[in-house]
Protein backbone atom coordinates (compact mmCIF):
# COMPACT_ATOMS: atom_id res chain seq x y z
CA UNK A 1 15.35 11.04 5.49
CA UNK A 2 18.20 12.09 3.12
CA UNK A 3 18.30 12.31 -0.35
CA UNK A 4 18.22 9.46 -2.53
CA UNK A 5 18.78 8.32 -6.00
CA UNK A 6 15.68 7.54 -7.55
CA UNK A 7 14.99 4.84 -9.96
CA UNK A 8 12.21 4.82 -12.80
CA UNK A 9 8.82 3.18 -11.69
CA UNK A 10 7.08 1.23 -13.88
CA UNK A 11 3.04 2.36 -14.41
CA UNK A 12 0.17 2.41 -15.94
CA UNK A 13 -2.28 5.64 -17.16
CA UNK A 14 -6.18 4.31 -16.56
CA UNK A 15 -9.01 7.07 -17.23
CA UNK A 16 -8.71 11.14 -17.15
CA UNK A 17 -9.35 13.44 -14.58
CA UNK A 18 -8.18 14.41 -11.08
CA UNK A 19 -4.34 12.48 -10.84
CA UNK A 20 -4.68 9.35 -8.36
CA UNK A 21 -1.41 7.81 -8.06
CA UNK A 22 -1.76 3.76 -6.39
CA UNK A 23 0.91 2.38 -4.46
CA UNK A 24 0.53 -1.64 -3.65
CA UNK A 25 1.97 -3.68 -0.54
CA UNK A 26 5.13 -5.09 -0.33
CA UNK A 27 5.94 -7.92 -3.05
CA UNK A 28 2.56 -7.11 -4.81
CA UNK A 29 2.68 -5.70 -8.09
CA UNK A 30 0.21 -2.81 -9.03
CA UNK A 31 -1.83 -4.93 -11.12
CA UNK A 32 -3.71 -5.72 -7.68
CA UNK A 33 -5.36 -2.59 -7.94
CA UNK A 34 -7.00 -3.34 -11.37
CA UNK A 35 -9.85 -5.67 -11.18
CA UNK A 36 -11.93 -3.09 -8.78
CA UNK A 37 -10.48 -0.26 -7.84
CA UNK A 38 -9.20 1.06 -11.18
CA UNK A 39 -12.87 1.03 -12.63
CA UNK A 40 -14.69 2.40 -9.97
CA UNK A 41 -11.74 5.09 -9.70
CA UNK A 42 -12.33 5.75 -13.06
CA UNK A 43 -16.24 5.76 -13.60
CA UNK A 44 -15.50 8.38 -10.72
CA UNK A 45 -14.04 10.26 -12.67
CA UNK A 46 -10.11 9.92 -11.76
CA UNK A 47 -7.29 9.47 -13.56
CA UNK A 48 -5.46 6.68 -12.20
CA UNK A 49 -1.45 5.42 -12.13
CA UNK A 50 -1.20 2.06 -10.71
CA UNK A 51 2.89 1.70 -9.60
CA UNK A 52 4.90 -1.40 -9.23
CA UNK A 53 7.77 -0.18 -5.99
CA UNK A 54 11.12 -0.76 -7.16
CA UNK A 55 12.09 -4.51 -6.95
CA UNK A 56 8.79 -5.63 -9.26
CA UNK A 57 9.56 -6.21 -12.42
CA UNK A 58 9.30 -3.89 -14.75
CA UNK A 59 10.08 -1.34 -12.37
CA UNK A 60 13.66 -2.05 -11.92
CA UNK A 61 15.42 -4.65 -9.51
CA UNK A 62 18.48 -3.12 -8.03
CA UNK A 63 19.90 -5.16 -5.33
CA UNK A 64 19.18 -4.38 -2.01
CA UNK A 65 18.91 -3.78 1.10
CA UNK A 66 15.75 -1.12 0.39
CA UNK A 67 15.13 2.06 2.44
CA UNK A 68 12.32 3.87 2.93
CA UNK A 69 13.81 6.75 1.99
CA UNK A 70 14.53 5.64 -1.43
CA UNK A 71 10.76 3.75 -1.72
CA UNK A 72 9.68 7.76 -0.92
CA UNK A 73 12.51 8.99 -3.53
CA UNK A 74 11.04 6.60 -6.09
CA UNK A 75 7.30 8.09 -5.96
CA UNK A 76 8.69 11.48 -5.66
CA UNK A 77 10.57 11.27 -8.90
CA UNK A 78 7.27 9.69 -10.63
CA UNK A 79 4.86 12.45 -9.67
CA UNK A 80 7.31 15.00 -11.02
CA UNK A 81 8.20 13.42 -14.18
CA UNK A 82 4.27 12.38 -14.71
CA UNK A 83 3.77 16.85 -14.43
CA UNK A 84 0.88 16.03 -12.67
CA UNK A 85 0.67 16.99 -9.18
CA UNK A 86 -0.72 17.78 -6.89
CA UNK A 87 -1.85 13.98 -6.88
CA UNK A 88 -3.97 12.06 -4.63
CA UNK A 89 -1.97 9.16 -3.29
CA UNK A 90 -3.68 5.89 -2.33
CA UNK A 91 -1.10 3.11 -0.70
CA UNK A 92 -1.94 -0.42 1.21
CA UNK A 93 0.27 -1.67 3.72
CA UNK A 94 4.53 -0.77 2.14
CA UNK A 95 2.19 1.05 -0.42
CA UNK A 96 0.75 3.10 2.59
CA UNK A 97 3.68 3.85 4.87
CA UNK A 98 5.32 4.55 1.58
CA UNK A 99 2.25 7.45 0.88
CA UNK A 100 2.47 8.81 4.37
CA UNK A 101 6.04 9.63 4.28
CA UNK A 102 5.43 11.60 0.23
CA UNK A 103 2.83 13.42 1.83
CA UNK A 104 4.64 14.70 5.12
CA UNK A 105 7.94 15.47 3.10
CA UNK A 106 6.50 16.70 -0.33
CA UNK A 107 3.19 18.27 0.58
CA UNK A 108 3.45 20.25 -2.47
CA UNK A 109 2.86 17.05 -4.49
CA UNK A 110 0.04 15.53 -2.60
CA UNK A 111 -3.61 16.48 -2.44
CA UNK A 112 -4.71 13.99 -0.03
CA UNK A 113 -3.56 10.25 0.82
CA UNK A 114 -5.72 7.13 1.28
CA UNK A 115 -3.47 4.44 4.09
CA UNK A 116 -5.16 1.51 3.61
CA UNK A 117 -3.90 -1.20 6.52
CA UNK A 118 -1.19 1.37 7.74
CA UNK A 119 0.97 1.91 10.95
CA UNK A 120 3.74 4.33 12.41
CA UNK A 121 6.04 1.84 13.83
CA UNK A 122 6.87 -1.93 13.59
CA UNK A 123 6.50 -3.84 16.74
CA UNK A 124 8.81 -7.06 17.08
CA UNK A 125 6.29 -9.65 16.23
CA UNK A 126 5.73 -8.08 13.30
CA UNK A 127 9.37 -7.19 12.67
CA UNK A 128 9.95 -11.23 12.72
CA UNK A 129 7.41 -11.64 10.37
CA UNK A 130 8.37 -9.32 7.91
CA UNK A 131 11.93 -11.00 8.38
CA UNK A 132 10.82 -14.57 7.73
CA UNK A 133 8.65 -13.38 4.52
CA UNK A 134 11.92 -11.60 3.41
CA UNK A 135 14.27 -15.00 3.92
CA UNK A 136 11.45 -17.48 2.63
CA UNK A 137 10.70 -15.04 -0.46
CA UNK A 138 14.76 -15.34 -1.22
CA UNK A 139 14.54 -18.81 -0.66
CA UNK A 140 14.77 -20.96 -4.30
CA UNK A 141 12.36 -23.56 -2.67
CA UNK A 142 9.00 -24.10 -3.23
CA UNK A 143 6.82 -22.96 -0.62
CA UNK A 144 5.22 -26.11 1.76
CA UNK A 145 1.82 -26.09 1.77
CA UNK A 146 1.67 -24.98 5.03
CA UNK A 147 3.36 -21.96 4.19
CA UNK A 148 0.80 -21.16 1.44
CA UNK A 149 -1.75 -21.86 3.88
CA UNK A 150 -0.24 -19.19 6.49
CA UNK A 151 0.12 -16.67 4.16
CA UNK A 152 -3.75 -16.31 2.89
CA UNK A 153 -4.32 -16.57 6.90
CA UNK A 154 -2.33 -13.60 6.61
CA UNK A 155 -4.27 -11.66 4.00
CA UNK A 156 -8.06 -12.67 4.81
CA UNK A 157 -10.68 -12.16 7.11
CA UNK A 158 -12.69 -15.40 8.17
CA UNK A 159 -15.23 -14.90 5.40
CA UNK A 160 -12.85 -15.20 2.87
CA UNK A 161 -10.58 -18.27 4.35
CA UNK A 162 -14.17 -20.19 5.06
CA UNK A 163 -15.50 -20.24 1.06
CA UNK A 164 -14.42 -22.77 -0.69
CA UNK A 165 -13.85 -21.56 -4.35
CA UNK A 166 -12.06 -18.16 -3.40
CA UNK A 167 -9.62 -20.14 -1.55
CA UNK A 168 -9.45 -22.31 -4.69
CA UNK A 169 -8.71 -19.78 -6.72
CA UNK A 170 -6.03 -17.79 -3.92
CA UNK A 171 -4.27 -21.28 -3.89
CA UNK A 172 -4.39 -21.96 -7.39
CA UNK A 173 -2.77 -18.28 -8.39
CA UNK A 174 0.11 -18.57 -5.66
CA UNK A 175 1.09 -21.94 -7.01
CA UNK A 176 0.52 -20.65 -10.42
CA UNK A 177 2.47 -17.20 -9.53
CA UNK A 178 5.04 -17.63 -6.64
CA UNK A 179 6.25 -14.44 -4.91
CA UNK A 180 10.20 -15.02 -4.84
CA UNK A 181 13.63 -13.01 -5.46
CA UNK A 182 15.29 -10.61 -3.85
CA UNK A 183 13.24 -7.67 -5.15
CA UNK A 184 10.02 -8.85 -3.14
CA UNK A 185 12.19 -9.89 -0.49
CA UNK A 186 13.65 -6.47 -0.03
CA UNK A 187 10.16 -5.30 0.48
CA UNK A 188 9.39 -7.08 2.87
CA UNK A 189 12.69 -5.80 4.85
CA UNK A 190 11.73 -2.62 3.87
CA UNK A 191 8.47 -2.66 5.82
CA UNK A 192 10.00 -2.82 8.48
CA UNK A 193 10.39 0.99 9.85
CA UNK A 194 11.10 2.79 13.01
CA UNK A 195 8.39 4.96 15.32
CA UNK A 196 7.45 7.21 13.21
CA UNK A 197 4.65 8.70 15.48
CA UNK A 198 6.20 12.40 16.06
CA UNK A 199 6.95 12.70 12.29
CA UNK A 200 3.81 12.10 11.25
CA UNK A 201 2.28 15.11 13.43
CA UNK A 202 3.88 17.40 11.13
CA UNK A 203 1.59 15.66 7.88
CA UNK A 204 -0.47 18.55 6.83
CA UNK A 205 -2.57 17.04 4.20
CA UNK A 206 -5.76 15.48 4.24
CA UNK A 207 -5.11 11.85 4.68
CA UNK A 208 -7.84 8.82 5.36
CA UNK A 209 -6.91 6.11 7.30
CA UNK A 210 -8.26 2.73 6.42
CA UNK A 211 -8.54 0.04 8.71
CA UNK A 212 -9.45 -4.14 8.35
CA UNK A 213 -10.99 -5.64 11.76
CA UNK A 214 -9.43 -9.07 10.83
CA UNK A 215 -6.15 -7.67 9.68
CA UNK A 216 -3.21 -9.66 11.30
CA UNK A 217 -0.52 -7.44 9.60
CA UNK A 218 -1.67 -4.36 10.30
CA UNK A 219 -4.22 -4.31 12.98
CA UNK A 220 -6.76 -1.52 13.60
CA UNK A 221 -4.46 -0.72 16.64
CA UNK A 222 -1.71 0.48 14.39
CA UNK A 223 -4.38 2.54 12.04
CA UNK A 224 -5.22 4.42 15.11
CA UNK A 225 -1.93 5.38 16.02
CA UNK A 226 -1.42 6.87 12.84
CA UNK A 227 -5.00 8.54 12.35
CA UNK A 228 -4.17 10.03 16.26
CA UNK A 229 -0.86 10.54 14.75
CA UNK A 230 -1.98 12.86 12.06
CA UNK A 231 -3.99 16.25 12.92
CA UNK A 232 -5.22 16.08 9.56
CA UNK A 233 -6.27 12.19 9.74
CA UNK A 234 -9.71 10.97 9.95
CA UNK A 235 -10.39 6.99 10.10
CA UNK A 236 -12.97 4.51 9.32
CA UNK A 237 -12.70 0.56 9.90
CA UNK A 238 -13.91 -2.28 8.43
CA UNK A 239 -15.20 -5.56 9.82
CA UNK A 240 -14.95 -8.85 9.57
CA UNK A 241 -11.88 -7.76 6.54
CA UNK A 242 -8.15 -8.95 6.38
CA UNK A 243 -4.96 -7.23 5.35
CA UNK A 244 -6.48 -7.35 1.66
CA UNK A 245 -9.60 -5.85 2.69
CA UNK A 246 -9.79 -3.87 -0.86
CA UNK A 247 -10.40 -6.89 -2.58
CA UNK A 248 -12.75 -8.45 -0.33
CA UNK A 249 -15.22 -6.21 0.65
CA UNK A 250 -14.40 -3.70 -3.01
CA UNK A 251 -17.61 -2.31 -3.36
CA UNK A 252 -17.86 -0.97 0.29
CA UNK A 253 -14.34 0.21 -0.01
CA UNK A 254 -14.18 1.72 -2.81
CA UNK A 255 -16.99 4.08 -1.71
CA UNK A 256 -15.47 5.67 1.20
CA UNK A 257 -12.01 5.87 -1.48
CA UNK A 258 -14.46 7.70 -3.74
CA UNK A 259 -15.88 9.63 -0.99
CA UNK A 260 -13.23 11.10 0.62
CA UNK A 261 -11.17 12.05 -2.79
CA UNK A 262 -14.00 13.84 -3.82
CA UNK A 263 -14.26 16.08 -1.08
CA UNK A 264 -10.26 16.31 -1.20
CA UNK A 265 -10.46 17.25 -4.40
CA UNK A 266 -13.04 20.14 -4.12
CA UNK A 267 -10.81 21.72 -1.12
CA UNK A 268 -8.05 24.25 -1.47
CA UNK A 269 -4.58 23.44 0.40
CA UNK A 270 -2.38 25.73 0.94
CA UNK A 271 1.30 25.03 0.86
């Protein structure tokens, strides 16, 4: 991964205490994070930056194609200009293979990492999909219902898609808030990343890796080739939870966050 030119994230500061830096999936902004995980994080006593990647507004919108590298670049350049690290990094899907490549390259800036629905490589089913997100979030069309429909198949477990008023709601908010432009779509394209398994061997940190039984995106499968990826990696799965497991299940979730950045944060790394 060479160097890159970083642009300046957009965040926000929530709480004081131990730096937890939250990195969403792709076309998501931060403001995901907020409604559970910010105010458990913080009655934990963490202080927490939620991040919008580069191609959600405010962060800036350059044009793309996106690279890894320069996702990594991006949180890199944060952490230092926030003078707060060694930070605990917590990422979900982009947000998570964005986490896993700060902490094996800049190990000096990470405490520990939470990869919430994560993988080391992108088979080709998952490779189209990414692709047809990317060309349907450029698109200037509405979505079809159909396509609305498909993509909270692709975010929830069965619980979730079977009552009534959360799928109300999920409905109501995509209409109400389309994903589109080519900053989201980028993403998307971005998410798509090569084998990544050897690399990841050389991750020294403490990282927890976070699996969703029902996740279509990122299936426990892929979780476990990272967490056997990773010496450092231990790995705990969730069932009956989709790709947005966090916000399903939050409670549950947020306890084995809380859990395993507390005992992160009471150990000493070396470098």
């Amino acid at each position: 991964m060479g160097d890159q030119q970083p642009v300046e994230l957009a965040w926000q500061e929530h709480g004081d205490g131990v730096p937890v830096v939250m990195l969403p999936p792709a076309a998501t902004p931060g403001e995901v994070w907020r409604t559970y995980q910010v105010p458990a994080l913080v009655r934990a006593g963490f202080k927490v930056m939620t991040v919008n990647h580069r191609g959600t507004a405010p962060s800036p919108v350059p044009p793309g194609p996106y690279l890894m590298s320069q996702l990594v670049a991006d949180v890199v350049a944060l952490v230092q200009l926030l003078n707060c690290g060694p930070v605990h990094l917590i990422g979900a899907s982009l947000g998570a293979f964005v986490a896993q490549e700060v902490a094996l390259t800049r190990p000096d800036l990470v405490r520990a990492a939470v990869l919430m629905g994560t993988r080391a490589r992108t088979d080709k089913f998952r490779r189209l999909l990414a692709r047809a997100l990317a060309a349907q979030t450029r698109s200037t069309s509405p979505a079809s219902e159909l396509e609305s429909l498909m993509h909270l198949v692709q975010l929830f477990g069965p619980g979730t898609l079977t009552d009534e008023q959360k799928m109300s709601d999920w409905l109501e908010l995509q209409r109400r808030f389309p994903t589109k432009g080519a900053g989201p779509a980028a993403q998307y394209d971005a998410s798509v990343i090569g084998d990544r398994r050897a690399a990841l061997a050389g991750l020294t940190r403490p990282c927890l890796v976070m699996a969703f039984s029902a996740d279509l995106i990122t299936p426990p499968a892929a979780g476990l080739e990272v967490h056997q990826a990773i010496p450092s990696a231990t790995y705990v799965e969730f069932p009956g939870l989709g790709h947005f497991g966090f916000l399903e299940e939050p409670d549950a979730v947020n306890q084995a966050i809380i859990d395993f950045l507390v005992k992160s944060s009471g150990e000493s790394h070396g470098p």
